[in-house]
C-alpha atoms as a PDB file:
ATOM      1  CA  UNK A   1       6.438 -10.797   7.248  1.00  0.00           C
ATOM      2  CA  UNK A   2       9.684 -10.823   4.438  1.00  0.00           C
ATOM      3  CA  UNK A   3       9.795 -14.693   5.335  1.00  0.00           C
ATOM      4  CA  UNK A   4       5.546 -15.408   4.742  1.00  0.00           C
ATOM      5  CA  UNK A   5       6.111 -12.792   1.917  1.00  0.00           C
ATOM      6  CA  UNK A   6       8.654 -15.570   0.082  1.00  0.00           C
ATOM      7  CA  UNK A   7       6.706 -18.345   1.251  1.00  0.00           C
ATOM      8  CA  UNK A   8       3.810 -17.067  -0.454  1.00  0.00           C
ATOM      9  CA  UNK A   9       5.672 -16.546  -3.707  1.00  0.00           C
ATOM     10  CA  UNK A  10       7.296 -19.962  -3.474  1.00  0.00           C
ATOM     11  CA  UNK A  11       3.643 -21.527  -2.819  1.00  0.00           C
ATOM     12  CA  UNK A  12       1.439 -19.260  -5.117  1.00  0.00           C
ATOM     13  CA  UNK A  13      -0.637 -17.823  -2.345  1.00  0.00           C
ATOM     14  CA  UNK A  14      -0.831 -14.920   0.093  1.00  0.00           C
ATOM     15  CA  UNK A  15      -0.155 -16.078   3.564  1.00  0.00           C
ATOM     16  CA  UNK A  16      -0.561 -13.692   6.620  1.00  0.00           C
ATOM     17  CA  UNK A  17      -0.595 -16.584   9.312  1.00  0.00           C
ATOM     18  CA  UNK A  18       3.414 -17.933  10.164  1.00  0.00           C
ATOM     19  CA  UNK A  19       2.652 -22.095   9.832  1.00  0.00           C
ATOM     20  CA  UNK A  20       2.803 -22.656  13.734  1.00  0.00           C
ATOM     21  CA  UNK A  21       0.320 -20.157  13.903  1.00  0.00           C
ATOM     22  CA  UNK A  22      -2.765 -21.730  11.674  1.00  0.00           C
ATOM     23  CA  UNK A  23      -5.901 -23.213  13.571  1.00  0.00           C
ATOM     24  CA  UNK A  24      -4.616 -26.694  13.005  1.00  0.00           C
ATOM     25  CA  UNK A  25      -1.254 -26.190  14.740  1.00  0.00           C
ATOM     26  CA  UNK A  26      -2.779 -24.364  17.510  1.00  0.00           C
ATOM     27  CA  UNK A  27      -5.792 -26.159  18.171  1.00  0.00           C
ATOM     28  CA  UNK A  28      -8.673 -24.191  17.545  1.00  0.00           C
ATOM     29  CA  UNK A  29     -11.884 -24.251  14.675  1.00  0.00           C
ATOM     30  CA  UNK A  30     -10.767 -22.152  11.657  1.00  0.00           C
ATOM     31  CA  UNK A  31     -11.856 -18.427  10.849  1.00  0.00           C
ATOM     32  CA  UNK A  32     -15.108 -18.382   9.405  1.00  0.00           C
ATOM     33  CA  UNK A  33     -15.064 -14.997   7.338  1.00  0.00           C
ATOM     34  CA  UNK A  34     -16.725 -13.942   3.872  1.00  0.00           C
ATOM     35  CA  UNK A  35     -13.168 -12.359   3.205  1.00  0.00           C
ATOM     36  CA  UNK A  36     -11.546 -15.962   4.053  1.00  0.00           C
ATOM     37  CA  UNK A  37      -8.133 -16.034   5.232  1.00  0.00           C
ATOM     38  CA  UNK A  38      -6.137 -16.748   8.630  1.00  0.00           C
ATOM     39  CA  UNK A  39      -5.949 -13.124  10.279  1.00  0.00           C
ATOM     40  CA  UNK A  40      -3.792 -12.651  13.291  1.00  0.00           C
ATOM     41  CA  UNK A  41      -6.224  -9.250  14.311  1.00  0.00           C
ATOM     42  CA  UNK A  42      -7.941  -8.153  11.466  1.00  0.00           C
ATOM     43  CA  UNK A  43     -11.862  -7.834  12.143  1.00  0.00           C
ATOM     44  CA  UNK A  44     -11.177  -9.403  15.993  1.00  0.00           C
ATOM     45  CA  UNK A  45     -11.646  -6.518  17.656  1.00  0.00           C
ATOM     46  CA  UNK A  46     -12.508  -7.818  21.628  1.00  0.00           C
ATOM     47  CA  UNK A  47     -11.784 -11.450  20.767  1.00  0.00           C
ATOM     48  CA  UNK A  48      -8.479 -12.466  22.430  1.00  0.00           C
ATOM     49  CA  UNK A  49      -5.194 -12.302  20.083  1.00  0.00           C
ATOM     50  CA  UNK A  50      -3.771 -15.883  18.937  1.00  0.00           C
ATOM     51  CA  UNK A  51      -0.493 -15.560  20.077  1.00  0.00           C
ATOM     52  CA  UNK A  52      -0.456 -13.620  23.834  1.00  0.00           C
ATOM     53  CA  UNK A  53      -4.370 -13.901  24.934  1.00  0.00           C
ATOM     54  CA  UNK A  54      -4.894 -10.420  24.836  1.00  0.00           C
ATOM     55  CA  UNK A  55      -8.192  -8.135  24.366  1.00  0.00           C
ATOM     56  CA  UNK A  56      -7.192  -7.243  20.146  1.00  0.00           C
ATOM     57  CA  UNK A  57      -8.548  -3.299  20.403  1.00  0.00           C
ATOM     58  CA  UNK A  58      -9.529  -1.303  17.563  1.00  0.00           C
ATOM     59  CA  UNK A  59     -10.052   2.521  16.513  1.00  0.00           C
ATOM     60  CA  UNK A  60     -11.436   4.443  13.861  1.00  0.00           C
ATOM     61  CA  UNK A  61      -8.301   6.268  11.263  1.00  0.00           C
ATOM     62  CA  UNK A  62      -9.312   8.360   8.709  1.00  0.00           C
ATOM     63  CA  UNK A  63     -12.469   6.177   8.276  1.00  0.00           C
ATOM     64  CA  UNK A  64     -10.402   3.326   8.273  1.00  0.00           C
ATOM     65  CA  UNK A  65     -10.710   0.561  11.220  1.00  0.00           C
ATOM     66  CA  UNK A  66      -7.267  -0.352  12.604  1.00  0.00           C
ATOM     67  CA  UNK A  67      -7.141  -3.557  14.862  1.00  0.00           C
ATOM     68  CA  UNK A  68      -4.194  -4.492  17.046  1.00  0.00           C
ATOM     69  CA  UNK A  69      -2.760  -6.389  20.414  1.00  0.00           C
ATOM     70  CA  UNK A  70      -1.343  -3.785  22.495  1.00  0.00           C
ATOM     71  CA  UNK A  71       0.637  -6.545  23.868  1.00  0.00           C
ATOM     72  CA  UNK A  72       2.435  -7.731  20.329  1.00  0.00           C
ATOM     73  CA  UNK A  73       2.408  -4.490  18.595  1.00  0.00           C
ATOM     74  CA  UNK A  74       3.020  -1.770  21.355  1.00  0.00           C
ATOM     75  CA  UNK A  75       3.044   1.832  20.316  1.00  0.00           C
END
């Protein structure tokens, strides 16, 4: 995050997707959102996550929705 953090100062832009990580170096159509943006979990609940393939899950906090891979972000 500190390195996509600089990267996004250097370039101008907020980044949340590492470069290897974008649709075009993984192979797959680009998110189609109203918010816009590469997302790693945000708003995929049930879809599989980029990096491992697992189920992203997602819970209710304070009426706030949380999404996460339990695989890449254990509690």
């Amino acid at each position: 995050l500190v390195e996509l953090m600089r990267e996004g100062v250097r370039n101008n832009r907020i980044d949340t997707v590492r470069p290897e990580h974008l649709p075009e170096a993984m192979g797959r159509p680009p998110r189609k959102d109203d918010h816009g943006g590469e997302v790693y979990v945000y708003r995929r609940a049930n879809l599989p996550c980029h990096i491992c393939g697992t189920e992203i899950r997602t819970a209710d906090l304070v009426s706030r929705n949380l999404f996460w891979c339990p695989r890449c972000q254990p509690t």
